[in-house]
C-alpha atoms as a PDB file:
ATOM      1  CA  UNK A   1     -34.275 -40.549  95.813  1.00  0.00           C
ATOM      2  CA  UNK A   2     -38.084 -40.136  96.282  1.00  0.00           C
ATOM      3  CA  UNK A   3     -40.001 -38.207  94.055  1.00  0.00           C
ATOM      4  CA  UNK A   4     -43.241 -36.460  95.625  1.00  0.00           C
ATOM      5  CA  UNK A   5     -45.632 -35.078  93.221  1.00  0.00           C
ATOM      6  CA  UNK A   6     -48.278 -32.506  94.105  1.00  0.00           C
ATOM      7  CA  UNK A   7     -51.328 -32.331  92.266  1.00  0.00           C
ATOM      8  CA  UNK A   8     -53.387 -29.254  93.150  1.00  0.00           C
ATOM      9  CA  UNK A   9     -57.103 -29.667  93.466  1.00  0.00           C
ATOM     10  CA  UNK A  10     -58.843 -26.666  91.733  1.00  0.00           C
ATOM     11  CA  UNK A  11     -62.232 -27.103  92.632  1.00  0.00           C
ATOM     12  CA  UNK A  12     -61.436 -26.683  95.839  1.00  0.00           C
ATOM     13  CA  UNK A  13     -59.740 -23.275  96.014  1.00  0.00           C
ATOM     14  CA  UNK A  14     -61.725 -20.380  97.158  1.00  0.00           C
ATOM     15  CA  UNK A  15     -61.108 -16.593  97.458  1.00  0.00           C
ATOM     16  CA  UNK A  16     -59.881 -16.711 100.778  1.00  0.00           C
ATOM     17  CA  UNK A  17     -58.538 -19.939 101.033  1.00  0.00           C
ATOM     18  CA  UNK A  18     -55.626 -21.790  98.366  1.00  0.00           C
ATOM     19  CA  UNK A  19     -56.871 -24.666  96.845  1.00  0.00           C
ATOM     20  CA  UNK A  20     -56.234 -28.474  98.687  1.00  0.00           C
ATOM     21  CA  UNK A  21     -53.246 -30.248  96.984  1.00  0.00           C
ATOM     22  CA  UNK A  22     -52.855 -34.140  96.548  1.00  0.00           C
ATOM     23  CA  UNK A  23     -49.123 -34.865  97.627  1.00  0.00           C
ATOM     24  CA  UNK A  24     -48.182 -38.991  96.194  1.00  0.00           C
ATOM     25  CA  UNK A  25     -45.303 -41.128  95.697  1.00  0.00           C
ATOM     26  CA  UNK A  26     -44.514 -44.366  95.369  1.00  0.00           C
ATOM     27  CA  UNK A  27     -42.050 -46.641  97.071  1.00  0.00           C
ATOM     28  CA  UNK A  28     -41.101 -50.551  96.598  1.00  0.00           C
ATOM     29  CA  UNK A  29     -44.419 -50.462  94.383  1.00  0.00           C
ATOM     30  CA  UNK A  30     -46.480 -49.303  97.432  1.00  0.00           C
ATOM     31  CA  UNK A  31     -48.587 -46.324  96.281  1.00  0.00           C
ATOM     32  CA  UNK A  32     -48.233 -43.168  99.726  1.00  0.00           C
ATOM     33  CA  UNK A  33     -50.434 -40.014  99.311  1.00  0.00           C
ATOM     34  CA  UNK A  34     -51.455 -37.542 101.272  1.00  0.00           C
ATOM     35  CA  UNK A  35     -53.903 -34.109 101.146  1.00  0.00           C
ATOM     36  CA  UNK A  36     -53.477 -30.767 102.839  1.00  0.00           C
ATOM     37  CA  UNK A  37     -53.923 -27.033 101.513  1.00  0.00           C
ATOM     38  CA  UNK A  38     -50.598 -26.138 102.886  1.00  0.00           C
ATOM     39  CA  UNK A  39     -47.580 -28.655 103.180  1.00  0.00           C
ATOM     40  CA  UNK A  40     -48.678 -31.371 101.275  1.00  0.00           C
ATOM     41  CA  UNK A  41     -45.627 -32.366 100.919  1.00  0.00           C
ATOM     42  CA  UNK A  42     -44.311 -32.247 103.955  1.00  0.00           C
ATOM     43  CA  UNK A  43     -47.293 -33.996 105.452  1.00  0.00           C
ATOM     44  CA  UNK A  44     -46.812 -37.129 102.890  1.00  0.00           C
ATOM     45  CA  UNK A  45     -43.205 -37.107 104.149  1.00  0.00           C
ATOM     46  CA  UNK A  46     -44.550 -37.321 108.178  1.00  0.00           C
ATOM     47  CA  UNK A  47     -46.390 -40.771 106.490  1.00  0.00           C
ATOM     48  CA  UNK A  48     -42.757 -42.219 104.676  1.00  0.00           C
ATOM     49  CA  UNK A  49     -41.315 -41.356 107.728  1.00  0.00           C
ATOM     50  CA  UNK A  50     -43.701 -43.112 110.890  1.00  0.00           C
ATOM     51  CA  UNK A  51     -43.672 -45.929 107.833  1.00  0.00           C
ATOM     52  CA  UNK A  52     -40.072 -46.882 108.557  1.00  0.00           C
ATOM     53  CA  UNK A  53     -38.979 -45.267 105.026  1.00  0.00           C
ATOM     54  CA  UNK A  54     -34.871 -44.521 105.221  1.00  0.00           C
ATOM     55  CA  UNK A  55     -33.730 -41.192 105.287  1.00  0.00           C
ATOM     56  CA  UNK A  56     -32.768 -40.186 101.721  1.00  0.00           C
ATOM     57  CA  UNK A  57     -33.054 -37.122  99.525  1.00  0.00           C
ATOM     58  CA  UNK A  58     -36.453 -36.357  98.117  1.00  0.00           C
ATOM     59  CA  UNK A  59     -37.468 -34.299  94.616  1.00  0.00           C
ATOM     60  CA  UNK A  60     -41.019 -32.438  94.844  1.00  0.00           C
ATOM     61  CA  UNK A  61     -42.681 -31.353  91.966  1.00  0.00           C
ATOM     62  CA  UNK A  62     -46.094 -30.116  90.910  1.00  0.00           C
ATOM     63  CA  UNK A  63     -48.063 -31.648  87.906  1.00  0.00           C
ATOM     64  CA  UNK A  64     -48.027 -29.259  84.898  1.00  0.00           C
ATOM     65  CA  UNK A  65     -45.102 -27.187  86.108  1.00  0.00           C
ATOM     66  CA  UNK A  66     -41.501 -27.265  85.434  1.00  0.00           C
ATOM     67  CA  UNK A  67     -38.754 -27.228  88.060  1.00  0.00           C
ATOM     68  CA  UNK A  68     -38.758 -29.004  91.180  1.00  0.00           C
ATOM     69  CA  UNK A  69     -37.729 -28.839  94.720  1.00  0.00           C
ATOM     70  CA  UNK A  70     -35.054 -30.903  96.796  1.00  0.00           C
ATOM     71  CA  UNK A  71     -34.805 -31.683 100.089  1.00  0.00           C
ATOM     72  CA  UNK A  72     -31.565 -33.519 101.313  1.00  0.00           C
ATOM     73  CA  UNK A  73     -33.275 -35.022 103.677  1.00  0.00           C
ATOM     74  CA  UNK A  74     -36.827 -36.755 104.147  1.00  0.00           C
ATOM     75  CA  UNK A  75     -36.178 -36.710 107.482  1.00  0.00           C
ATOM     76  CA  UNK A  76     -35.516 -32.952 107.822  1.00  0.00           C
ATOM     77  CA  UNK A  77     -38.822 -32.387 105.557  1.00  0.00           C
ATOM     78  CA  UNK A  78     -40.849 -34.431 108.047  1.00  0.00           C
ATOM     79  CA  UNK A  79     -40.134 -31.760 110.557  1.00  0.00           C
ATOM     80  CA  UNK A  80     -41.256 -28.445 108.741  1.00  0.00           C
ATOM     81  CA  UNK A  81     -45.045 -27.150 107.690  1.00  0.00           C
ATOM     82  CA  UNK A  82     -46.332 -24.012 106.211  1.00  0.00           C
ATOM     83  CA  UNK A  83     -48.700 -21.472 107.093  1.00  0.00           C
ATOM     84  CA  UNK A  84     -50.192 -18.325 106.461  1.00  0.00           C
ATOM     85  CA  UNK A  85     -52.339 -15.742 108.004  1.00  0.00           C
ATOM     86  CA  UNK A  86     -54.723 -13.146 107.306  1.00  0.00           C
ATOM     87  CA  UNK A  87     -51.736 -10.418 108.449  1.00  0.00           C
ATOM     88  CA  UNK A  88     -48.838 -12.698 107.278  1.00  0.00           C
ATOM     89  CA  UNK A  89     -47.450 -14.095 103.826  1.00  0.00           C
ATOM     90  CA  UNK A  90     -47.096 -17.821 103.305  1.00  0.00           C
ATOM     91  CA  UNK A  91     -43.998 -19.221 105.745  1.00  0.00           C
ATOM     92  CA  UNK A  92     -42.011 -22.299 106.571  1.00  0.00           C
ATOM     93  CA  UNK A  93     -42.860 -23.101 109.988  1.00  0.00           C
ATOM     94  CA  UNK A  94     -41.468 -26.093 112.447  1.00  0.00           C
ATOM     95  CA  UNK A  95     -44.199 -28.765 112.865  1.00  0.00           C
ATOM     96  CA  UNK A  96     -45.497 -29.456 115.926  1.00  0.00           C
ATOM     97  CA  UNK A  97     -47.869 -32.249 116.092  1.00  0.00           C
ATOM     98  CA  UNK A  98     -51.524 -32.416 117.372  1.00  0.00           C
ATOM     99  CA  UNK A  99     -52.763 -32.855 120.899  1.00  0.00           C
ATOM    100  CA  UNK A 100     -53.569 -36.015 121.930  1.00  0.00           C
ATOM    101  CA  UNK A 101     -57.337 -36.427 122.663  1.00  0.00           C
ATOM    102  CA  UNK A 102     -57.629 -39.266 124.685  1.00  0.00           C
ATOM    103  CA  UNK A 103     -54.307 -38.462 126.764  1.00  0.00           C
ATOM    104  CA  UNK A 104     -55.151 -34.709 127.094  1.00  0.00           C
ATOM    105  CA  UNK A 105     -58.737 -36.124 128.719  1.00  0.00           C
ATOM    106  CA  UNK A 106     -56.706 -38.863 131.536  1.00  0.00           C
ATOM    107  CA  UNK A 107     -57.001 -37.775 134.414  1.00  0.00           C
ATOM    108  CA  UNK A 108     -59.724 -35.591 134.462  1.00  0.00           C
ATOM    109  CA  UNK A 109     -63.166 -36.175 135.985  1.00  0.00           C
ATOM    110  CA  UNK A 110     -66.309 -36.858 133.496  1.00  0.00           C
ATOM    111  CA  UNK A 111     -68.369 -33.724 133.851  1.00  0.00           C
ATOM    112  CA  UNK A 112     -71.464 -33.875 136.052  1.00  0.00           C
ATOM    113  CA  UNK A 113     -74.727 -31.973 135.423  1.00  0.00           C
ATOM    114  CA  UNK A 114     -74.876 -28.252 136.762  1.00  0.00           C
ATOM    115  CA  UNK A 115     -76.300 -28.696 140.558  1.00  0.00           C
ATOM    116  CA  UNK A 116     -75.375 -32.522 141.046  1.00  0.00           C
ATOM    117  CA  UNK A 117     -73.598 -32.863 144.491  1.00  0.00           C
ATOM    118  CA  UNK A 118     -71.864 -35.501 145.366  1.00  0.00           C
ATOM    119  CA  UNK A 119     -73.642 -36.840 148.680  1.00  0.00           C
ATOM    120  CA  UNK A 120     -70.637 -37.186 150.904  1.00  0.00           C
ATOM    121  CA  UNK A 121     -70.677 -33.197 149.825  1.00  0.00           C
ATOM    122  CA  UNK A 122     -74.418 -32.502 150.486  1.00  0.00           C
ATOM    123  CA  UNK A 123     -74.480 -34.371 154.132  1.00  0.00           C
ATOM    124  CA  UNK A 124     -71.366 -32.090 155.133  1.00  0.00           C
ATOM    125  CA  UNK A 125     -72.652 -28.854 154.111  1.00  0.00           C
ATOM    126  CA  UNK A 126     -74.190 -27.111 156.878  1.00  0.00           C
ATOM    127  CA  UNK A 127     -78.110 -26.029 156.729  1.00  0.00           C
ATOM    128  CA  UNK A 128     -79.045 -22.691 155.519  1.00  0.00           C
ATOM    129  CA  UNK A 129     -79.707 -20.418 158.807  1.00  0.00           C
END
């Protein structure tokens, strides 16, 4: 079992925003951690997870407080964030990853300054009357 512990990070909480929270664990005496405002957890388990860690149960409990939380599966955690909105309370929500910068930008053309022609274009293009 692998036992996540969040440690929240108060100076960083403001009155619209919760507070950033340091998710870490350790495994075969390597030291994992992770920081997010939201999901902490979850994100640390993304990391175990592309690190080749089995699938296995996984206890998650914040510093100072008692109780915990179990997931049966760090695989199943790995796929699940939370968010919350201005309009909406805090919710578990399926994790989608980020684009991709560099393969969202294949395949398009580099962006030429406003009024460049090509010249192929400009010989074609038929004199003002």
């Amino acid at each position: 079992m692998i036992t996540i512990t969040l440690t929240p990070q108060q100076d960083t909480r403001t009155p619209e925003r919760a507070c950033y929270y340091t998710a870490t664990c350790e495994i075969d005496g390597k030291p994992y951690q992770a920081r997010k405002r939201l999901g902490a957890g979850n994100e640390l388990a993304r990391m175990l997870v592309s690190a080749g860690i089995p699938d296995q149960p996984v206890q998650v409990r914040q510093a100072g407080q008692p109780g915990h939380t179990t997931w049966h599966s760090l695989y199943r955690m790995a796929l699940y964030d939370y968010a919350e909105g201005s309009g909406t309370t805090l919710r578990m929500i399926r994790w989608t990853p980020p684009p991709d910068f560099h393969t969202a930008m294949q395949g398009k053309a580099p962006n030429k300054p406003e009024g460049e022609k090509p010249v192929a274009e400009a010989a074609e293009t038929p004199p003002p009357p």
